[in-house]
Protein backbone atom coordinates (compact mmCIF):
# COMPACT_ATOMS: atom_id res chain seq x y z
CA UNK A 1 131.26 173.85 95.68
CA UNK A 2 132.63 171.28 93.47
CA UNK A 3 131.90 171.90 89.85
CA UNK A 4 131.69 168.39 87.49
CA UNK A 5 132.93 168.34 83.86
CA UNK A 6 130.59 169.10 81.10
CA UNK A 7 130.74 168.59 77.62
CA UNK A 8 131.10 171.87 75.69
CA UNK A 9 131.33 173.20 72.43
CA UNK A 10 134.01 175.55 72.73
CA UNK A 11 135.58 178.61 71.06
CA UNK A 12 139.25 180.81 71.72
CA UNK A 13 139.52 184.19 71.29
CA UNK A 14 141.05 187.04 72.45
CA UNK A 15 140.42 191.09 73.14
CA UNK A 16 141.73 194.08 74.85
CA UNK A 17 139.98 194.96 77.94
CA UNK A 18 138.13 197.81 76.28
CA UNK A 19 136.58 195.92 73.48
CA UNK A 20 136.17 192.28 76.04
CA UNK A 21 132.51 192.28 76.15
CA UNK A 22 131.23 192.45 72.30
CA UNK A 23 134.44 190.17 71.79
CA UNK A 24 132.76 187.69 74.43
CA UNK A 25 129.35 188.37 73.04
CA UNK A 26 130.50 188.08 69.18
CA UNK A 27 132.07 184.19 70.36
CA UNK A 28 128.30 183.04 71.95
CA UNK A 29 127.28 184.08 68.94
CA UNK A 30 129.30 181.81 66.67
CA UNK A 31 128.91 178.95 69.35
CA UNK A 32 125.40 179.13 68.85
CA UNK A 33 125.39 179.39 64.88
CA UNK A 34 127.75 176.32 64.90
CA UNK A 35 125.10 174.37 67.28
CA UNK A 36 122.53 175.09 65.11
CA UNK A 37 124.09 173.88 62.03
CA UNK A 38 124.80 170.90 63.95
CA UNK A 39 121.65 170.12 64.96
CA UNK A 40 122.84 170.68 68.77
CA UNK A 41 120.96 172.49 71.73
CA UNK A 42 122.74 173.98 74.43
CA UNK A 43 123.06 172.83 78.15
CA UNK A 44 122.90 175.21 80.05
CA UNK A 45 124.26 179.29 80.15
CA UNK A 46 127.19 180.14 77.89
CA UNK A 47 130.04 180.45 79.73
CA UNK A 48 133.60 182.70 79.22
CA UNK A 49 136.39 180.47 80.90
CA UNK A 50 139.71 183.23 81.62
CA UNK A 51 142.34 181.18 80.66
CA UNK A 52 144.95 184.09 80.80
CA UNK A 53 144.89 187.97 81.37
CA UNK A 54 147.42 190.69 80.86
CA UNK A 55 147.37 194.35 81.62
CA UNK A 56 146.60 194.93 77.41
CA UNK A 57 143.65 192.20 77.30
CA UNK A 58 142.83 188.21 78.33
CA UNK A 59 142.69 185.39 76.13
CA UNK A 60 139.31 183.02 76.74
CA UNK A 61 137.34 180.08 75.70
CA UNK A 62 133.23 180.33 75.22
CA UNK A 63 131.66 177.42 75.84
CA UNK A 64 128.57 175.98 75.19
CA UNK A 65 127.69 173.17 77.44
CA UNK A 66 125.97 170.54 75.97
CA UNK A 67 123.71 166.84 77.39
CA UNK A 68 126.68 164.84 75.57
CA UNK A 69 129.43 165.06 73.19
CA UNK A 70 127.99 164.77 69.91
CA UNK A 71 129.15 160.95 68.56
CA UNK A 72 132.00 160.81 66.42
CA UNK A 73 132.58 164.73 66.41
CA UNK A 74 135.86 166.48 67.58
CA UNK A 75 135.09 169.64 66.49
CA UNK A 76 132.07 171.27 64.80
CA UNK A 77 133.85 173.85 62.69
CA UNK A 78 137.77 174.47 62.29
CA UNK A 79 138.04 176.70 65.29
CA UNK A 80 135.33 176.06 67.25
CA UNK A 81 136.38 171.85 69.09
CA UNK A 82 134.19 169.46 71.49
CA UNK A 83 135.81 169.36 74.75
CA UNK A 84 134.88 169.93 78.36
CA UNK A 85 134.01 172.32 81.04
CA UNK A 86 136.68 173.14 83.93
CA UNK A 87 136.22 171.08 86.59
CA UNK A 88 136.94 171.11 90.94
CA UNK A 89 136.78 173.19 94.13
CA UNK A 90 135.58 176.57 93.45
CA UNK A 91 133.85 179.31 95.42
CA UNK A 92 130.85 181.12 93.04
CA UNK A 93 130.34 184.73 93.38
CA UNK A 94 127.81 186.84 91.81
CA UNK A 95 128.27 190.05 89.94
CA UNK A 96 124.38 191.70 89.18
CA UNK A 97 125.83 194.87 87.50
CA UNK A 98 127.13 196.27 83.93
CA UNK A 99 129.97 194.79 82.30
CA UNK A 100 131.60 197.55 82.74
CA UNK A 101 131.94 197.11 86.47
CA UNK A 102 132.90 193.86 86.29
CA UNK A 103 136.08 194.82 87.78
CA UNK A 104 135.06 195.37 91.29
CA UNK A 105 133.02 192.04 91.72
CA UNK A 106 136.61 190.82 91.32
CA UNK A 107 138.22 193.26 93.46
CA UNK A 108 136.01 192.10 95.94
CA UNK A 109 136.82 188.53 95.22
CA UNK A 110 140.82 189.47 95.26
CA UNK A 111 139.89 190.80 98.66
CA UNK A 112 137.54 188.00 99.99
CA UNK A 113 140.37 185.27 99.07
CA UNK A 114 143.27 187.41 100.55
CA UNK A 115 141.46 187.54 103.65
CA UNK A 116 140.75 183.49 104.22
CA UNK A 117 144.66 183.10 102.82
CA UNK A 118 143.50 180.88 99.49
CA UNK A 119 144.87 180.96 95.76
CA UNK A 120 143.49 181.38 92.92
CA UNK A 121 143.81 179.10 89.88
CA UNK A 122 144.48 180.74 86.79
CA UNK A 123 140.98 179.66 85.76
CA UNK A 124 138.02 181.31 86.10
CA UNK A 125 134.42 180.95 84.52
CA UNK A 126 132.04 183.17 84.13
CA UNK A 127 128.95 182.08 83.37
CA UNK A 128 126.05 184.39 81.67
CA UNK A 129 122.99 183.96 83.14
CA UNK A 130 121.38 187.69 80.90
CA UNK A 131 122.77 189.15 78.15
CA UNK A 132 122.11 192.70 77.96
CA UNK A 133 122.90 194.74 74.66
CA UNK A 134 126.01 196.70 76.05
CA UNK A 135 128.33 196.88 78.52
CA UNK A 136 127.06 199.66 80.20
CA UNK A 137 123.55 197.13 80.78
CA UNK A 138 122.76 197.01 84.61
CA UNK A 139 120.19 194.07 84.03
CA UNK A 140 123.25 192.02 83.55
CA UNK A 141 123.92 189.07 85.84
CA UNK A 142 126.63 186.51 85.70
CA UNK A 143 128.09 183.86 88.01
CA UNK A 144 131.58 183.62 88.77
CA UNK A 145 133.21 180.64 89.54
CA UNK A 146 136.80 180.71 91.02
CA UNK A 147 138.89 177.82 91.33
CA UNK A 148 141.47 177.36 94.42
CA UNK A 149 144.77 176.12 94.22
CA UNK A 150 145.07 172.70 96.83
């Protein structure tokens, strides 16, 4: 599929692996606080863009997508700046399990793009469609979006 840019609100942060999920749940958090105060509704499911992972953590962006940029804004709070969602060629995959077994929905997708020869960007969403209390919360569901290199 071929994903179109969005305006978002969006947030950096960073975390271990261990502590990933309350770090990407604390960030949707703030995104939506900031909206509010703003007078802005979200459009459409938060999203966690990977922007870079290590063996000791990842560093990400939450976004809030949003109808339109709000006018004359760059940024709704020091940290947290109006930009846009990635955008191009990507293959979604769904992962309908904890957090905590995140990690095989992208073994599988490691596997799945080995075997058709394609390359991953360095970008990958993940967009929340639930958000269950914990990481150990089987009711969760999210979308994953991977981008190929051309």
């Amino acid at each position: 599929m071929t994903l179109a840019p969005r305006p978002a609100a969006i947030l950096r942060g960073t975390s271990n692996w261990g502590q990933g999920y309350p770090a990407i749940l604390t960030a949707f958090a703030r995104l939506a606080k900031a909206l509010d105060a703003n007078g802005l509704k979200p459009a459409g499911k938060p999203l966690a863009v990977l922007i870079e992972t290590r063996d000791d953590g990842f560093t990400f962006e939450a976004m809030a997508p949003l109808d339109a940029a709000p006018a004359g804004k760059s940024e709704l709070e020091p940290d947290i700046r109006i930009g846009a969602t990635p955008a191009g060629k990507a293959y979604k995959f769904q992962h309908r399990s904890a957090y905590d077994d995140l990690d095989s929905t992208y073994e599988a997708i490691t596997a799945f793009l080995d075997e058709k020869a394609m390359q991953a960007k360095d970008v990958i969403i993940e967009e929340y469609l639930t958000t269950p209390k914990d990481a150990d919360d089987t009711t969760l569901e999210v979308d994953v979006y991977v981008f190929l290199k051309e």
